[in-house]
PDB file of N, CA and C in Angstrom:
ATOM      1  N   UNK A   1     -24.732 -12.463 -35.737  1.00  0.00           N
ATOM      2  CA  UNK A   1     -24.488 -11.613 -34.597  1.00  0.00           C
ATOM      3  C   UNK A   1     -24.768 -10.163 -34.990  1.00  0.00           C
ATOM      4  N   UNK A   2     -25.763  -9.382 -33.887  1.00  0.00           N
ATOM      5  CA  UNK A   2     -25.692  -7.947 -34.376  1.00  0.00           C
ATOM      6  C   UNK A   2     -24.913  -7.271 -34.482  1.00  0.00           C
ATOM      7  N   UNK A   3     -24.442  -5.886 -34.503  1.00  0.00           N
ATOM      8  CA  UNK A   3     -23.365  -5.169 -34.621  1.00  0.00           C
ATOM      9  C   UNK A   3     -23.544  -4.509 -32.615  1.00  0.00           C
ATOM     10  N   UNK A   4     -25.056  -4.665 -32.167  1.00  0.00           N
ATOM     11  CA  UNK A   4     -24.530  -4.274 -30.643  1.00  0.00           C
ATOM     12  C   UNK A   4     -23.905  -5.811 -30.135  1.00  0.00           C
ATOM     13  N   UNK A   5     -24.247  -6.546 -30.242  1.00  0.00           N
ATOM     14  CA  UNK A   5     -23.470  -7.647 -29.916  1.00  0.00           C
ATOM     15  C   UNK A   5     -21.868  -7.747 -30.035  1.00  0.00           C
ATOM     16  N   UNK A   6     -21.473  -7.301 -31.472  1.00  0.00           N
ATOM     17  CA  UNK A   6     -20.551  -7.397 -31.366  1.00  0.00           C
ATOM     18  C   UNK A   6     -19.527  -6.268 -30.724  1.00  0.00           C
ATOM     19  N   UNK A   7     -19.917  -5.039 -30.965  1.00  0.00           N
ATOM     20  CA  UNK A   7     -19.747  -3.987 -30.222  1.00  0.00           C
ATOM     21  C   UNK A   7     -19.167  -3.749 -28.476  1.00  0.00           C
ATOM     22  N   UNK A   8     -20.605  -4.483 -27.862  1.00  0.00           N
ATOM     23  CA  UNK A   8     -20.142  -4.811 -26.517  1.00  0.00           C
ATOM     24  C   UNK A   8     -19.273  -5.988 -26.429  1.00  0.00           C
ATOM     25  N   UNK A   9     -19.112  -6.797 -27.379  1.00  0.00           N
ATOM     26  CA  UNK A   9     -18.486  -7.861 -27.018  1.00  0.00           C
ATOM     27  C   UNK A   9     -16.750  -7.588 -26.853  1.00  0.00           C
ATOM     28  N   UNK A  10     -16.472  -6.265 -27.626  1.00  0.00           N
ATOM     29  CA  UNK A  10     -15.249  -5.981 -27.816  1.00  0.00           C
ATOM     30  C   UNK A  10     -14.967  -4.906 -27.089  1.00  0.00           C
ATOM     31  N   UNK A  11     -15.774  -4.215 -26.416  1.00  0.00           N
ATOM     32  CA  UNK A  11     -15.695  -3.010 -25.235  1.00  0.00           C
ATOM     33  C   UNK A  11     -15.098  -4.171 -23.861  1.00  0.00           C
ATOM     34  N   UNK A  12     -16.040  -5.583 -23.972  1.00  0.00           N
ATOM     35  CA  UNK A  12     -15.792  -5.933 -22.715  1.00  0.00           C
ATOM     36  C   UNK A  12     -14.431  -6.809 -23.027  1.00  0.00           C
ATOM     37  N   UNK A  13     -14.102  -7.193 -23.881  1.00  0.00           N
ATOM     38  CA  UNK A  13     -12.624  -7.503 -24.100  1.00  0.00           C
ATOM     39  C   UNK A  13     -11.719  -6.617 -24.007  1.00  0.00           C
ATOM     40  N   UNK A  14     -11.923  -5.305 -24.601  1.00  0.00           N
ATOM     41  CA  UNK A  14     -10.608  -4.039 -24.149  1.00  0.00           C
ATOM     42  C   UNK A  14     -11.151  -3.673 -22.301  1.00  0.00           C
ATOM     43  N   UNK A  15     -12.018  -3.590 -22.064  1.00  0.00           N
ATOM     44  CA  UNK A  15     -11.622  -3.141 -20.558  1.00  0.00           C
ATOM     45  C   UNK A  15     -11.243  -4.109 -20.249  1.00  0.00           C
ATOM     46  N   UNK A  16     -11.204  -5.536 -20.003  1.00  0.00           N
ATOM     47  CA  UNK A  16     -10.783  -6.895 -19.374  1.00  0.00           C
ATOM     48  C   UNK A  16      -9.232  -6.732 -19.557  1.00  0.00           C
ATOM     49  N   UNK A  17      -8.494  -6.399 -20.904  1.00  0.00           N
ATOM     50  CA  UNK A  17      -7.099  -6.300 -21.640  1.00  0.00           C
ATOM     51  C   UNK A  17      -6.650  -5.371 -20.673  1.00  0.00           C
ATOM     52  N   UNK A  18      -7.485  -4.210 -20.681  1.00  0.00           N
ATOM     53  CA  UNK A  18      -6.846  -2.919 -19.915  1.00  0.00           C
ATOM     54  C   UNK A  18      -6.700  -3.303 -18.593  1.00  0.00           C
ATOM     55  N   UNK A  19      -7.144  -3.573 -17.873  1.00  0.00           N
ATOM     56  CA  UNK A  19      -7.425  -4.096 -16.382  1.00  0.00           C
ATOM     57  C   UNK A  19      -6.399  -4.735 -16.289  1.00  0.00           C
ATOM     58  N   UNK A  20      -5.648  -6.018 -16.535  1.00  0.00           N
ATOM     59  CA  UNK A  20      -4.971  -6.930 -16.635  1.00  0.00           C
ATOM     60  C   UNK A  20      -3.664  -6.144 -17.165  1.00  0.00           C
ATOM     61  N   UNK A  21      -3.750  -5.015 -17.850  1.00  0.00           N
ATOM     62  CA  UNK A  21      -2.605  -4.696 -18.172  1.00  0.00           C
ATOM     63  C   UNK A  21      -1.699  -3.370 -16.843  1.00  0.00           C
ATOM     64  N   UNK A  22      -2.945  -3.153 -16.427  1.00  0.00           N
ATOM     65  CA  UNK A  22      -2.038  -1.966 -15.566  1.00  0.00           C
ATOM     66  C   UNK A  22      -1.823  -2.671 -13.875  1.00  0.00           C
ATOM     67  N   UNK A  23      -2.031  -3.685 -13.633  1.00  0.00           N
ATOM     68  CA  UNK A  23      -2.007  -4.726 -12.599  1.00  0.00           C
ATOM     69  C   UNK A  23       0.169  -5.259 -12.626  1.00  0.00           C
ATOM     70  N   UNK A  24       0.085  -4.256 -11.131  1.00  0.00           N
ATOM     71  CA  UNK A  24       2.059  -4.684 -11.097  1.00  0.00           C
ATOM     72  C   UNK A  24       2.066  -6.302 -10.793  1.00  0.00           C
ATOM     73  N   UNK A  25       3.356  -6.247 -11.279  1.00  0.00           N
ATOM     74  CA  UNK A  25       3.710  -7.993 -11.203  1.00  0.00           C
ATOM     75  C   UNK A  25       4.357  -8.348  -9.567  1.00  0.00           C
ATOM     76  N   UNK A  26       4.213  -9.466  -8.777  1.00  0.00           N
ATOM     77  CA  UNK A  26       4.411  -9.669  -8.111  1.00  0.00           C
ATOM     78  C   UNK A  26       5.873  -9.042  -6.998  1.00  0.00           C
ATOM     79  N   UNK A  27       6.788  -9.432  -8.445  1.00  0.00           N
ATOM     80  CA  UNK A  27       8.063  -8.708  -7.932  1.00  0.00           C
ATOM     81  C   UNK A  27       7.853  -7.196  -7.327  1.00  0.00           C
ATOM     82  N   UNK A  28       7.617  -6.488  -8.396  1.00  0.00           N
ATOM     83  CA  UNK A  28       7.899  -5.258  -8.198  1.00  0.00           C
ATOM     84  C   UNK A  28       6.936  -4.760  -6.716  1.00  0.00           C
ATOM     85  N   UNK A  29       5.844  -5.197  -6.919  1.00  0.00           N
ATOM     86  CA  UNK A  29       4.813  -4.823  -5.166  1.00  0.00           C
ATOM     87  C   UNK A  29       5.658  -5.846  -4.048  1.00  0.00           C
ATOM     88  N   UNK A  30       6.707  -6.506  -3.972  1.00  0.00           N
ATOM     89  CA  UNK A  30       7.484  -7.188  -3.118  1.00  0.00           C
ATOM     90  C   UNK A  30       8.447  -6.113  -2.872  1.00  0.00           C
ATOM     91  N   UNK A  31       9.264  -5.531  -4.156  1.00  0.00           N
ATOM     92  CA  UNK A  31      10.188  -4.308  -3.800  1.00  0.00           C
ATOM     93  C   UNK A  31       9.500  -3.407  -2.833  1.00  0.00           C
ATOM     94  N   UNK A  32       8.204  -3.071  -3.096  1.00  0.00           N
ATOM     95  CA  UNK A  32       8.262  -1.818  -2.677  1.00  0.00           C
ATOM     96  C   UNK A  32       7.879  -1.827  -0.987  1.00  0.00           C
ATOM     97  N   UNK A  33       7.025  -3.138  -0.709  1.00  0.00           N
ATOM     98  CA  UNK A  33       7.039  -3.631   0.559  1.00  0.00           C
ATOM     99  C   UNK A  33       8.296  -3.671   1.506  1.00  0.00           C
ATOM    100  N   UNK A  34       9.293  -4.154   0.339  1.00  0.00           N
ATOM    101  CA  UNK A  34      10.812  -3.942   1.676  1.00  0.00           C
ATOM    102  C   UNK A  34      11.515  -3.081   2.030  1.00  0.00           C
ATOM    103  N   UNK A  35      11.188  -1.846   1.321  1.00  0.00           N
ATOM    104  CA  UNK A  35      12.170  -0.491   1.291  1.00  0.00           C
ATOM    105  C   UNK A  35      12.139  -0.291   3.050  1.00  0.00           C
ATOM    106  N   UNK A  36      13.293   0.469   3.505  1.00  0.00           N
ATOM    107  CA  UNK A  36      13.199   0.663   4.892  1.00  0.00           C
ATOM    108  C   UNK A  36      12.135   1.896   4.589  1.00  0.00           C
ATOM    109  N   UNK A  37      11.628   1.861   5.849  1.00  0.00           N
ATOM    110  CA  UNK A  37      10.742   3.441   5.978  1.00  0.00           C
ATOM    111  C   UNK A  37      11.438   3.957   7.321  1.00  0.00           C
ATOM    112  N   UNK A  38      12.177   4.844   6.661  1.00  0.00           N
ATOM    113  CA  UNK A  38      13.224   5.835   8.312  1.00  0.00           C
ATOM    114  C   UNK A  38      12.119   7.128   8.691  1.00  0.00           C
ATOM    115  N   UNK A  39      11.100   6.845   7.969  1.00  0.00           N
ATOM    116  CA  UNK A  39      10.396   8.125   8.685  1.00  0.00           C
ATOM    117  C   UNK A  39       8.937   7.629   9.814  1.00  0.00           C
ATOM    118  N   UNK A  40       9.066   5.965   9.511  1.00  0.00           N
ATOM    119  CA  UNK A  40       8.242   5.643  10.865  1.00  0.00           C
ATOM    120  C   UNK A  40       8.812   5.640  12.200  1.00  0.00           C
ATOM    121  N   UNK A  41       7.631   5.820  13.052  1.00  0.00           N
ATOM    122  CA  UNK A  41       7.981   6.182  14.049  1.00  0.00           C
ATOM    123  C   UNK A  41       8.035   4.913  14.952  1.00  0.00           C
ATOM    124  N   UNK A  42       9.177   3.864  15.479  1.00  0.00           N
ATOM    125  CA  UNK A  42       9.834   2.626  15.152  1.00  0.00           C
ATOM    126  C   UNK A  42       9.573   2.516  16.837  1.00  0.00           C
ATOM    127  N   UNK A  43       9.927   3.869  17.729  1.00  0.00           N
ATOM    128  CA  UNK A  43       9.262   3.400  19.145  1.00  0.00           C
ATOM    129  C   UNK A  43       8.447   3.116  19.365  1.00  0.00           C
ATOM    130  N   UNK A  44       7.379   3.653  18.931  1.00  0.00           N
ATOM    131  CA  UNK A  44       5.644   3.616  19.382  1.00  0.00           C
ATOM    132  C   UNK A  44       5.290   2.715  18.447  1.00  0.00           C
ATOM    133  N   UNK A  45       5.377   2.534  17.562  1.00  0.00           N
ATOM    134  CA  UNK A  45       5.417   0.693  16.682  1.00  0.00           C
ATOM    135  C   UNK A  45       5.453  -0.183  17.551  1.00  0.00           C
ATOM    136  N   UNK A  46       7.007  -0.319  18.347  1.00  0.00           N
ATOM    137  CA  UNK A  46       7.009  -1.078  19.303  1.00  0.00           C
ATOM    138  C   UNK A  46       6.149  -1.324  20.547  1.00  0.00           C
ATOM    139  N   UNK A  47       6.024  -0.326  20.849  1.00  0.00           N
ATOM    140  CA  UNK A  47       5.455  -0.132  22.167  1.00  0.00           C
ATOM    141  C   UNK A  47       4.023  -0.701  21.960  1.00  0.00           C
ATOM    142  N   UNK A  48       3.089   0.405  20.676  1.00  0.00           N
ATOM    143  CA  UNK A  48       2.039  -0.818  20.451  1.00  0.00           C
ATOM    144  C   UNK A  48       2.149  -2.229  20.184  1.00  0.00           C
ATOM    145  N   UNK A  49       3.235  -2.793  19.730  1.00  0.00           N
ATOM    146  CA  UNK A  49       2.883  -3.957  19.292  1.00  0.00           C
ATOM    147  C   UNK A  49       3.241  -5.032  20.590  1.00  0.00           C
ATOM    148  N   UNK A  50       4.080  -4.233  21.468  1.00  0.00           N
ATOM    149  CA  UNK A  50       4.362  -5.241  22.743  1.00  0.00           C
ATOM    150  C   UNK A  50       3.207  -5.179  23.854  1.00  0.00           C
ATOM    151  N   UNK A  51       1.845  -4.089  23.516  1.00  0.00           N
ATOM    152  CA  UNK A  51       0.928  -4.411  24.572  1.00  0.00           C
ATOM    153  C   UNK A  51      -0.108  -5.304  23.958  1.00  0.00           C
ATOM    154  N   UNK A  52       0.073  -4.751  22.346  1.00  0.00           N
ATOM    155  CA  UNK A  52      -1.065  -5.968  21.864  1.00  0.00           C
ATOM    156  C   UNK A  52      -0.294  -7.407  21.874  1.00  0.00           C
ATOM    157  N   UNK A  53       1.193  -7.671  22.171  1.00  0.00           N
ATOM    158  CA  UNK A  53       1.238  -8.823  21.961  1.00  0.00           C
ATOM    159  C   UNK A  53       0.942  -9.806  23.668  1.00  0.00           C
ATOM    160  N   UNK A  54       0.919  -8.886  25.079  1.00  0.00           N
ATOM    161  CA  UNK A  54       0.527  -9.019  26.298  1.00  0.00           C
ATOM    162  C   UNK A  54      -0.909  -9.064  26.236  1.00  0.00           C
ATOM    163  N   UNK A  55      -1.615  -8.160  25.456  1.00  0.00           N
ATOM    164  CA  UNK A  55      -2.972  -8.846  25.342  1.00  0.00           C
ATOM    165  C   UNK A  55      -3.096 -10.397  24.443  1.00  0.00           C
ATOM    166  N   UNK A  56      -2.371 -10.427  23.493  1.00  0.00           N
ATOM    167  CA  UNK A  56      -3.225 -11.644  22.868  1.00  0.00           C
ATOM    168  C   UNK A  56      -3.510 -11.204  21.453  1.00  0.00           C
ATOM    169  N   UNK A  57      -3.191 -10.431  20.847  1.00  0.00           N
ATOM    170  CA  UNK A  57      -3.830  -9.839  19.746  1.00  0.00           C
ATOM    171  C   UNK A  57      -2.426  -9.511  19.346  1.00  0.00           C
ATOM    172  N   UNK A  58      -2.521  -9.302  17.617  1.00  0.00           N
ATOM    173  CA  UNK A  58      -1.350  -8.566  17.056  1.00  0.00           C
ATOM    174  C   UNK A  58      -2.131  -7.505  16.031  1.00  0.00           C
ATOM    175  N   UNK A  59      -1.344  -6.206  15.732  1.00  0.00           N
ATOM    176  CA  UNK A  59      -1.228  -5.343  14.939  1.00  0.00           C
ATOM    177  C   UNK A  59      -1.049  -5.577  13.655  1.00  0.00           C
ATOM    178  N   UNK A  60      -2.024  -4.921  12.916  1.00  0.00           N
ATOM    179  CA  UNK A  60      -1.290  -4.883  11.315  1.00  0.00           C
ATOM    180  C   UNK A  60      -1.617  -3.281  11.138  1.00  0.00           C
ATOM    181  N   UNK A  61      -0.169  -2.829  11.092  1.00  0.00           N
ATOM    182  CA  UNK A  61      -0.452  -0.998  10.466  1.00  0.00           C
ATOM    183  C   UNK A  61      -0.338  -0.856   9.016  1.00  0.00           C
ATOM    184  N   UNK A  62      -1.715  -0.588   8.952  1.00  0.00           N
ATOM    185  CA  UNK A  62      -1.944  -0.449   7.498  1.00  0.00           C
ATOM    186  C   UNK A  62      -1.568   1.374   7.065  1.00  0.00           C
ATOM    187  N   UNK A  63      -1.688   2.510   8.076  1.00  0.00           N
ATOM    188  CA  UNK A  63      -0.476   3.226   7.657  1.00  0.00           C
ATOM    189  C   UNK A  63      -0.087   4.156   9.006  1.00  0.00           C
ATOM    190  N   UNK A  64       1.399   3.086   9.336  1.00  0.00           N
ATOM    191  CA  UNK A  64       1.965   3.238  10.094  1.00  0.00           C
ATOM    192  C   UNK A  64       2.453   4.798  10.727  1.00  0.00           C
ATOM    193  N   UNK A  65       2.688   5.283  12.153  1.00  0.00           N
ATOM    194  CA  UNK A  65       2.445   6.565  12.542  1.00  0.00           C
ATOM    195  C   UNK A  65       4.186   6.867  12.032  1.00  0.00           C
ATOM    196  N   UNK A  66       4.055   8.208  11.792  1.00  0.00           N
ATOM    197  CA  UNK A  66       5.508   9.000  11.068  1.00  0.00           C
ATOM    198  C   UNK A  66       5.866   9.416  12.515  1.00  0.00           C
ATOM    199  N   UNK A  67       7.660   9.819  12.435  1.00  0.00           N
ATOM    200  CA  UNK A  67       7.623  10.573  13.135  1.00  0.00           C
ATOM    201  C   UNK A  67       7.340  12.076  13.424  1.00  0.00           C
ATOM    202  N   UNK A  68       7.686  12.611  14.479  1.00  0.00           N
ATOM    203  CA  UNK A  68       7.369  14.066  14.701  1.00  0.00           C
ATOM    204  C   UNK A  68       8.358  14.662  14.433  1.00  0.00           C
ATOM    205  N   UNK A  69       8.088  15.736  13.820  1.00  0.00           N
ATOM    206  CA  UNK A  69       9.535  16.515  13.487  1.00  0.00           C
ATOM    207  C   UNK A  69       8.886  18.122  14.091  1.00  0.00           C
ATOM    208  N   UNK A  70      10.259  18.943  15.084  1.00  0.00           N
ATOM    209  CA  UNK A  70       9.708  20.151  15.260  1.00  0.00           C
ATOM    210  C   UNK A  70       9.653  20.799  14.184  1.00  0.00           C
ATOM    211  N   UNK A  71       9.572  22.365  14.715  1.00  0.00           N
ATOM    212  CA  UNK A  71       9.167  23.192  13.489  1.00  0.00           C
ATOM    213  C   UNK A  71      11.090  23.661  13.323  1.00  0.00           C
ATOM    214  N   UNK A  72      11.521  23.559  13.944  1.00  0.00           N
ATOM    215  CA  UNK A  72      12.705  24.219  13.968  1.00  0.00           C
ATOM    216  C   UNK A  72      13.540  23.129  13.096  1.00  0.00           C
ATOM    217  N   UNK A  73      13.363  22.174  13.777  1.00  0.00           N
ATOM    218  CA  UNK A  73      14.330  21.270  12.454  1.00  0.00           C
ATOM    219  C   UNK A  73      14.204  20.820  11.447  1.00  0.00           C
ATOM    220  N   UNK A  74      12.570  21.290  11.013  1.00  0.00           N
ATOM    221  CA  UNK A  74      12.032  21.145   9.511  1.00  0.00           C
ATOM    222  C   UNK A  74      12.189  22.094   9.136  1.00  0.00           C
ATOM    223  N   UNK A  75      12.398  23.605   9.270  1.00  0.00           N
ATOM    224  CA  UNK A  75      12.865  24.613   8.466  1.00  0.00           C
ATOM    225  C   UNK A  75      14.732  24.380   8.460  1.00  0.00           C
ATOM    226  N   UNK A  76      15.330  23.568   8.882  1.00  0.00           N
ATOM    227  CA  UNK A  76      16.980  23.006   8.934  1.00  0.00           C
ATOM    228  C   UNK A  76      16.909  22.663   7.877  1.00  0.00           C
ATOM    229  N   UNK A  77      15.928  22.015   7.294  1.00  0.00           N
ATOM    230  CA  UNK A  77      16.143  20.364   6.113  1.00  0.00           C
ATOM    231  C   UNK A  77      16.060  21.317   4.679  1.00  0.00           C
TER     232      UNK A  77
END
């Protein structure tokens, strides 16, 4: 075996190692899916999802609308 042979052969084993290593485990991407989110905006969620469910179709919010906050009660916080 040459030395580029072996060379790449062990570049493509550490990126494969690396890859596999920074990949979360099932659990933990399950936690983070269930956390409540109090800053979506939980009416208009609804509201879309009860006309798409009168059409026939359902929603998937891939990133769901926040609510509105004025200017007055975000300089409160």
């Amino acid at each position: 075996m040459s030395r580029l042979d072996r060379f790449s052969s062990a570049l493509f084993l550490a990126v494969l190692l690396s890859g596999c290593a920074s990949t979360r485990t099932a659990s933990t991407a399950d936690e983070a899916l269930m956390q409540p989110r109090s800053d979506v905006d939980a009416v208009y969620v609804g509201y879309v999802n009860a006309i798409a469910k009168q059409r026939g179709t359902e929603v998937m919010w891939v990133n769901p609308p926040k609510k509105r906050v004025s200017a007055s009660v975000a300089s409160a916080r």
